[in-house]
N, C-alpha and C. Protein backbone atom coordinates (compact mmCIF):
# COMPACT_ATOMS: atom_id res chain seq x y z
N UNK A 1 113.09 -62.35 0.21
CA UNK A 1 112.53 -61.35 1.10
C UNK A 1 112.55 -59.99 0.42
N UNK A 2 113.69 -59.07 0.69
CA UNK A 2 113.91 -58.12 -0.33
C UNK A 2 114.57 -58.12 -1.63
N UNK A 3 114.56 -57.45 -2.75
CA UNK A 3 115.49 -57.38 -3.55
C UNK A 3 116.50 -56.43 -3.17
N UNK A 4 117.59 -57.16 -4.30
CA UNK A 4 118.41 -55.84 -3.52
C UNK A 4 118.62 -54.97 -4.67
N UNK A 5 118.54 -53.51 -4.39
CA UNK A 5 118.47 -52.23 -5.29
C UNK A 5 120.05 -51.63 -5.57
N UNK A 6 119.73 -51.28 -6.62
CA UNK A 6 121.04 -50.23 -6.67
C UNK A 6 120.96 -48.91 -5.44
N UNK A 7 121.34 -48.83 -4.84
CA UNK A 7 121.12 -47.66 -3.48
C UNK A 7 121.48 -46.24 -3.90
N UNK A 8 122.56 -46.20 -4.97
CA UNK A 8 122.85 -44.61 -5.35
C UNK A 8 121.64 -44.23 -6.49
N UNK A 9 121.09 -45.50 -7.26
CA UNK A 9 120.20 -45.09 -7.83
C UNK A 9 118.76 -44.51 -7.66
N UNK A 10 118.35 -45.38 -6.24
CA UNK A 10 117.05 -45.62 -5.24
C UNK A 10 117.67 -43.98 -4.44
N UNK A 11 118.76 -43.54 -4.08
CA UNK A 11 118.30 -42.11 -3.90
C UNK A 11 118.53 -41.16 -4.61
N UNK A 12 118.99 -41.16 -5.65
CA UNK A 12 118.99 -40.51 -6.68
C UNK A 12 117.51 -40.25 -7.15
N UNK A 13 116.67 -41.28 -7.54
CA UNK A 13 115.41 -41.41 -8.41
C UNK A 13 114.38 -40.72 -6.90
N UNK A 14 114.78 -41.51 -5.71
CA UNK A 14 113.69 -41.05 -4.73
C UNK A 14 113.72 -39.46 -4.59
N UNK A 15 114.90 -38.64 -4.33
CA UNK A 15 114.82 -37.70 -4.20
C UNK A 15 114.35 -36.27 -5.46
N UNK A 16 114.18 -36.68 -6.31
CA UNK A 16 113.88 -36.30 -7.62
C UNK A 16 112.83 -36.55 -7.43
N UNK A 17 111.98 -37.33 -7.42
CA UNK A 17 110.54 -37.89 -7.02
C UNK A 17 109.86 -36.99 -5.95
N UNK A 18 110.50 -37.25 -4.79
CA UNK A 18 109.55 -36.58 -3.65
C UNK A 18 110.05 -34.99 -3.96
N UNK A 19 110.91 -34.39 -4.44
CA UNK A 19 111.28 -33.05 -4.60
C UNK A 19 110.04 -32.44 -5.69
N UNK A 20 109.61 -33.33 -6.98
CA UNK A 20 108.88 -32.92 -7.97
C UNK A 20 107.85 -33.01 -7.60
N UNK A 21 107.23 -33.88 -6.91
CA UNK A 21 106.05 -33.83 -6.44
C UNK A 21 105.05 -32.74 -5.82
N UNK A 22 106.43 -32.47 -4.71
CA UNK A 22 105.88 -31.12 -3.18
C UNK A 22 106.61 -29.86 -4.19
N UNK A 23 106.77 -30.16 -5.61
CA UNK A 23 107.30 -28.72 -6.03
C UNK A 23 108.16 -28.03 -4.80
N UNK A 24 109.45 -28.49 -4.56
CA UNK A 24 110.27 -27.49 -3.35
C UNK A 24 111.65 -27.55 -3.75
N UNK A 25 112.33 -26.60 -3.94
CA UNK A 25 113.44 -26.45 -4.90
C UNK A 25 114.55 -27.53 -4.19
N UNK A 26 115.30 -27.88 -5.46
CA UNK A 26 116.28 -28.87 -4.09
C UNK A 26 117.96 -27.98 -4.07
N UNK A 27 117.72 -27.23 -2.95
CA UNK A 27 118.86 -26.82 -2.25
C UNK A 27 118.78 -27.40 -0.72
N UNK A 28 120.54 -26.87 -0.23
CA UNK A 28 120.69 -28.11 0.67
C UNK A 28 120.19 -27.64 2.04
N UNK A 29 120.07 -26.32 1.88
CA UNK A 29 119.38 -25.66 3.63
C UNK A 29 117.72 -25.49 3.03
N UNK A 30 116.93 -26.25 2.11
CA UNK A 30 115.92 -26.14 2.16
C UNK A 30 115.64 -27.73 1.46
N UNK A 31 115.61 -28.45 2.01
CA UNK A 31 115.44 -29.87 2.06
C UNK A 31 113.85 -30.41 2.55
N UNK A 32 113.51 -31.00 1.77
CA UNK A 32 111.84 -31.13 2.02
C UNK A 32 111.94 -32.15 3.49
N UNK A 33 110.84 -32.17 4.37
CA UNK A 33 111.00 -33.13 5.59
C UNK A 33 109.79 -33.34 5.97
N UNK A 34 109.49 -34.42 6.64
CA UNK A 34 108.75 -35.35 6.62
C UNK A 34 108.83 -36.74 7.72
N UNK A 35 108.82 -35.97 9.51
CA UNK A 35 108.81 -36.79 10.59
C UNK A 35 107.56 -37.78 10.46
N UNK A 36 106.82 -38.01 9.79
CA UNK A 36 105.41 -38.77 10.27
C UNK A 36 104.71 -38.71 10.98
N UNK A 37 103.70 -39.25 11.75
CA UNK A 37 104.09 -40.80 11.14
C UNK A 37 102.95 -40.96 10.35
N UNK A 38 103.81 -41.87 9.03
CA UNK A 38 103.06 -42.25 7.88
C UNK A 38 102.70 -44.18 7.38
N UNK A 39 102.13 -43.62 6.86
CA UNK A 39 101.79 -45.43 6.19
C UNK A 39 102.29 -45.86 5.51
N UNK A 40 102.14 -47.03 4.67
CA UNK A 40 102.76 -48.19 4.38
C UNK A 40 103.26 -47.31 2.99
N UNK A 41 104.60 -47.17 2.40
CA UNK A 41 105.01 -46.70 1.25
C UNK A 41 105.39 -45.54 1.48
N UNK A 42 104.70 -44.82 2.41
CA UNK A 42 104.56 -43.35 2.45
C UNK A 42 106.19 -42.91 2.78
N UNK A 43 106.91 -42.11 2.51
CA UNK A 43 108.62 -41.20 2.68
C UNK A 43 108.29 -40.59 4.56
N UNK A 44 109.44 -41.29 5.10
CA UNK A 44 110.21 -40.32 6.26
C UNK A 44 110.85 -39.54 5.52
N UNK A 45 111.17 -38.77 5.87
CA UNK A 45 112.16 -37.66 5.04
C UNK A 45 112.68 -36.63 6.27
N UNK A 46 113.91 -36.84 6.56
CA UNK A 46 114.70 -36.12 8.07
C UNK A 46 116.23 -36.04 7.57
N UNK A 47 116.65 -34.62 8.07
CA UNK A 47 118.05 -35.04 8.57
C UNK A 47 118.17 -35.17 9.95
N UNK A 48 119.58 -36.54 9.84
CA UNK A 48 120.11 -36.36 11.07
C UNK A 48 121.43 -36.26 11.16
N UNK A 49 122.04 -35.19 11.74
CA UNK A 49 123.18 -34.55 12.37
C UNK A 49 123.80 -34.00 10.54
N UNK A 50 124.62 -34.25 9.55
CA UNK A 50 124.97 -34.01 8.77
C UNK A 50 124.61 -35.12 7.38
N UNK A 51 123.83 -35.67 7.80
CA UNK A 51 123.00 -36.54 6.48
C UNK A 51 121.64 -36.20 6.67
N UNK A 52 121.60 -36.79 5.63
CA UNK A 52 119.47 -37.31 5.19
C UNK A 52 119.31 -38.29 5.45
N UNK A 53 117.95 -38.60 5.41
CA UNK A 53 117.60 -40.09 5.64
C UNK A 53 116.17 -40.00 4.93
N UNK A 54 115.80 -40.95 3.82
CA UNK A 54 114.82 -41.20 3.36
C UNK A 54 114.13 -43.02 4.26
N UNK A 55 113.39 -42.75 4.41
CA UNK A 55 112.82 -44.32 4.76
C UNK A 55 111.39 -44.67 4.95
N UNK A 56 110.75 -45.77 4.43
CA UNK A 56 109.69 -46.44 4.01
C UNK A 56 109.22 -47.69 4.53
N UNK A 57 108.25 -47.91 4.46
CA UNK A 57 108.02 -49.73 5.12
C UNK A 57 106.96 -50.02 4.23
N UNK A 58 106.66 -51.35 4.13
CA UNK A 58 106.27 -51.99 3.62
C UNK A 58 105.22 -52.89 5.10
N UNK A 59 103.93 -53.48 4.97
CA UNK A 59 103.80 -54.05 5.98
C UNK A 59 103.58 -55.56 5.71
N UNK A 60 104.40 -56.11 6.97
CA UNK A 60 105.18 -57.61 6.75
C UNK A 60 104.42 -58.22 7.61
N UNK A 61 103.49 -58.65 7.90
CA UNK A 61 102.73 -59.90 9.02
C UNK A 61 102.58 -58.98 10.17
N UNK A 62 102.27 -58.08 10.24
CA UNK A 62 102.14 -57.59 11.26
C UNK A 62 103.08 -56.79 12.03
N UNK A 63 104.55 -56.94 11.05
CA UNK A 63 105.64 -55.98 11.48
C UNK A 63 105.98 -55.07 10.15
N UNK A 64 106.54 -54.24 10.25
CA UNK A 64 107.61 -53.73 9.40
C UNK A 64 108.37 -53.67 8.47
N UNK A 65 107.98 -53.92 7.20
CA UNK A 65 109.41 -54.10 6.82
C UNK A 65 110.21 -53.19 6.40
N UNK A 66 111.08 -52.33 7.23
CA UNK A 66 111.56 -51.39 7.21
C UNK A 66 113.19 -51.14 6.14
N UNK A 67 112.60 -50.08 5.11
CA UNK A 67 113.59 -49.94 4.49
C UNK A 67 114.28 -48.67 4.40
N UNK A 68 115.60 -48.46 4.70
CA UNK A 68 116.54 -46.74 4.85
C UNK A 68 117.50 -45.98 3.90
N UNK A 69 117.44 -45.55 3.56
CA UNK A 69 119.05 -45.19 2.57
C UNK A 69 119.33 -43.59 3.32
N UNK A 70 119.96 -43.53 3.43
CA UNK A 70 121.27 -42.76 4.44
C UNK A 70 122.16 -42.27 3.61
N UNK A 71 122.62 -40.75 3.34
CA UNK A 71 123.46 -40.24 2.34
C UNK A 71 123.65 -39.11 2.75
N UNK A 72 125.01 -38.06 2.17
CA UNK A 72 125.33 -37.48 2.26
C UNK A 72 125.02 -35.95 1.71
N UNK A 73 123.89 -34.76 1.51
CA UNK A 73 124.06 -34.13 0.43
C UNK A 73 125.29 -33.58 0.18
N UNK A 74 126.54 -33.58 0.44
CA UNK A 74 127.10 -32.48 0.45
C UNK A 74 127.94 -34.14 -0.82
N UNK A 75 127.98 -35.21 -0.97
CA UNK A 75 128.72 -36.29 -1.71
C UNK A 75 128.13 -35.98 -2.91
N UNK A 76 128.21 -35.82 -3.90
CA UNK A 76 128.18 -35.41 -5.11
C UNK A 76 128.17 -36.71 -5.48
N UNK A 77 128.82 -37.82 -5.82
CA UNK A 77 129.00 -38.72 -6.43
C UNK A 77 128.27 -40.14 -5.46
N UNK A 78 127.86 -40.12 -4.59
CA UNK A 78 126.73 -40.52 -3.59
C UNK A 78 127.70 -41.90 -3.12
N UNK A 79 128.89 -41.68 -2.94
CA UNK A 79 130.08 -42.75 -2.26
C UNK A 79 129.69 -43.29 -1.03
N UNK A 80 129.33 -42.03 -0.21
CA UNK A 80 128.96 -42.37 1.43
C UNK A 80 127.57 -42.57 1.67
N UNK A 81 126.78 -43.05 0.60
CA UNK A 81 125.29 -43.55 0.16
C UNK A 81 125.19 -45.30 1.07
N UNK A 82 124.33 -45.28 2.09
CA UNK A 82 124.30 -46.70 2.78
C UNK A 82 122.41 -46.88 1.99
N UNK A 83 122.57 -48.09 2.70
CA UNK A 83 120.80 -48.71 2.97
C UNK A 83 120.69 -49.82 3.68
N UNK A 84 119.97 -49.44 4.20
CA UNK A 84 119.10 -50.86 5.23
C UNK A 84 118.22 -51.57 4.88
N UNK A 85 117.76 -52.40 5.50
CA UNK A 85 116.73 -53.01 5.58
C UNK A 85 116.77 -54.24 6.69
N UNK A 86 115.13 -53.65 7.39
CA UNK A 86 115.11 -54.63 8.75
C UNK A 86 113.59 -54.77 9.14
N UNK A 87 113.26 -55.83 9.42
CA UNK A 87 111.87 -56.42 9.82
C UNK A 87 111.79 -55.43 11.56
N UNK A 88 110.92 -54.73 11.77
CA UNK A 88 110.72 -54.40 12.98
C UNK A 88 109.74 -54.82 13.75
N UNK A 89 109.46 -55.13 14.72
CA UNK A 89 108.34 -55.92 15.32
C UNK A 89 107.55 -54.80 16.05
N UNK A 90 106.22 -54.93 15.69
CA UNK A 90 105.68 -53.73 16.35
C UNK A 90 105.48 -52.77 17.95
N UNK A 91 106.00 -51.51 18.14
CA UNK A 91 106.75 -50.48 19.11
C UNK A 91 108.66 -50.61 18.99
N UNK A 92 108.67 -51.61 17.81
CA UNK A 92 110.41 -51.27 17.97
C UNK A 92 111.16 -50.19 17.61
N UNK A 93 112.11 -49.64 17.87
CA UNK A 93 112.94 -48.38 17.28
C UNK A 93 114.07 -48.87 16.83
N UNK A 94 114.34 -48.42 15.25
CA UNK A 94 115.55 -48.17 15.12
C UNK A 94 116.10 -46.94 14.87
N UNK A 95 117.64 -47.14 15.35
CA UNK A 95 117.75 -45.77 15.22
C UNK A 95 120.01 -45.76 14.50
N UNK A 96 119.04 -44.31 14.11
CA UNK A 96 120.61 -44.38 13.40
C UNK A 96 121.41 -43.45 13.69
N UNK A 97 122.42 -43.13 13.81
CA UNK A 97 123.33 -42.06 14.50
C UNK A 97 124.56 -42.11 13.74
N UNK A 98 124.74 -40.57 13.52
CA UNK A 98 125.85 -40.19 12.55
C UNK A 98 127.10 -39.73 13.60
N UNK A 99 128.18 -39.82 13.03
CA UNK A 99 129.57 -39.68 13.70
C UNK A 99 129.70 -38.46 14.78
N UNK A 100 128.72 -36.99 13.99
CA UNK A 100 128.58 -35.88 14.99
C UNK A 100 127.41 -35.91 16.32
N UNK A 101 127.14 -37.54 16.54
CA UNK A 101 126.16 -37.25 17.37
C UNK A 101 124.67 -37.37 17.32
N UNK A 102 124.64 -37.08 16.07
CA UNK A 102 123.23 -37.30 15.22
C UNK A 102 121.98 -37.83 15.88
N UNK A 103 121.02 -38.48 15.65
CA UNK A 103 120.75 -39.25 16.13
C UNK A 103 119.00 -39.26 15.58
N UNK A 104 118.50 -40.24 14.67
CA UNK A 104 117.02 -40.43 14.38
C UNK A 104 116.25 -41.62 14.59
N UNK A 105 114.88 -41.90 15.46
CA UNK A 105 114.92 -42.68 16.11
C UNK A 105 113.26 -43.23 14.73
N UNK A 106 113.15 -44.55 14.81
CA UNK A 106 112.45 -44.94 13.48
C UNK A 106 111.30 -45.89 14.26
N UNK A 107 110.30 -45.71 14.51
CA UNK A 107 109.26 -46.86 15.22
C UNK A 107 108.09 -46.94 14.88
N UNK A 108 107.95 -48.30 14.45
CA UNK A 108 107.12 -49.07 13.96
C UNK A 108 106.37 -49.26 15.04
N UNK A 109 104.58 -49.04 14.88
CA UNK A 109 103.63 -49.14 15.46
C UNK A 109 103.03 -50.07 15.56
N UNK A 110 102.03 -50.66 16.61
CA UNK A 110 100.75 -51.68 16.60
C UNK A 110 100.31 -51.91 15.24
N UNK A 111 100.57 -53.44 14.79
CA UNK A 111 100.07 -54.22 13.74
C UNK A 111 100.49 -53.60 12.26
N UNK A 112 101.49 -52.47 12.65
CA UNK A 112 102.65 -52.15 11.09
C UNK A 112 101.41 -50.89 10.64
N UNK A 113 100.61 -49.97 11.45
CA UNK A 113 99.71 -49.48 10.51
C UNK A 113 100.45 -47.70 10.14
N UNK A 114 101.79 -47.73 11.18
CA UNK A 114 102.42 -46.72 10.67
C UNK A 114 104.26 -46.55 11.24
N UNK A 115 104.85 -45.95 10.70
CA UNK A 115 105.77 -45.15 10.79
C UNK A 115 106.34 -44.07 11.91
N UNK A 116 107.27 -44.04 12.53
CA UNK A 116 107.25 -42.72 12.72
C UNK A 116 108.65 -42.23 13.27
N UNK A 117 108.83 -41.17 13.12
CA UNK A 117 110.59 -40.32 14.10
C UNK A 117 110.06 -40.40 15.74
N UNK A 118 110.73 -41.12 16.55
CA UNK A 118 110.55 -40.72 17.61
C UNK A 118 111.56 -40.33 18.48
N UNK A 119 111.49 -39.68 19.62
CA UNK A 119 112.64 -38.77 19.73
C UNK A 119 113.92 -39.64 20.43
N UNK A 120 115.33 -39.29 20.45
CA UNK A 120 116.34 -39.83 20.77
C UNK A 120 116.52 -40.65 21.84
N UNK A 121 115.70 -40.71 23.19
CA UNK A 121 115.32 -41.15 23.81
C UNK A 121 114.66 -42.26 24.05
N UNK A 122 113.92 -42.45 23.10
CA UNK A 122 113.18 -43.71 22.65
C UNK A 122 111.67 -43.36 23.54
N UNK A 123 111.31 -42.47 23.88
CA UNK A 123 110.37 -41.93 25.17
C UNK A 123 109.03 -40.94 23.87
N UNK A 124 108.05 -41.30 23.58
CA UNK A 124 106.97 -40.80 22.96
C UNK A 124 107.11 -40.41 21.58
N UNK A 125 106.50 -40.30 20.74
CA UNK A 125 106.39 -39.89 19.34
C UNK A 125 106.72 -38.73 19.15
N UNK A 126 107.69 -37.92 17.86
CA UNK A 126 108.10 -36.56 17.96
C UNK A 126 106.80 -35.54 16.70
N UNK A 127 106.63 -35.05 16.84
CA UNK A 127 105.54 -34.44 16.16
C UNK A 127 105.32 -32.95 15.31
């Protein structure tokens, strides 16, 4: 199904990537972002509560295949670096929530054709 990646490397390389691209300096109160909703490959790019969250899909039969890595900027050595990965079936949310409360909600649309943050609630698309 998936491979599995090195995860400190996959945000290491991703964030270097989408930073060089949009030319936007990488400091930590000016963090590039990117609610969606986007297409297949295309970067979420959000914090929530005291992390980042980069995440992408791939489209799987008609769902999702939703992939996350979750990190810390303030970890230097990218220890508290997670990743996911989960098939979503289309209008599902996932959502991820950090220890302060956090909270970013991830939903996959009709027939996988996009992405998007929707709000904590699980109640309409955030924009």
């Amino acid at each position: 199904m998936f491979a599995r990646p090195n995860f400190k490397r996959l945000v290491a390389i991703g964030t270097l990537v989408i930073a060089g691209a949009l030319s936007v300096p990488l400091r930590a109160d000016d963090q590039p972002q990117n609610l969606g909703p986007v297409g297949p490959h295309e970067p979420i790019l959000s914090p929530v509560g005291s992390k980042r969250v980069i995440a992408f899909y791939e489209p799987d039969g008609g769902h999702c295949g939703l992939r996350v890595v979750v990190w810390s900027p303030t970890d230097v050595d990218a220890t508290s670096t997670i990743g996911l990965r989960m098939r979503l079936v289309p209008q599902q949310v996932m959502y991820i929530v950090t220890p302060e409360n956090g909270s970013l909600g991830l939903q996959c649309t009709d027939g996988a054709e996009t992405l998007a943050v929707v709000r904590s609630d699980g109640v309409g698309l955030m924009h």
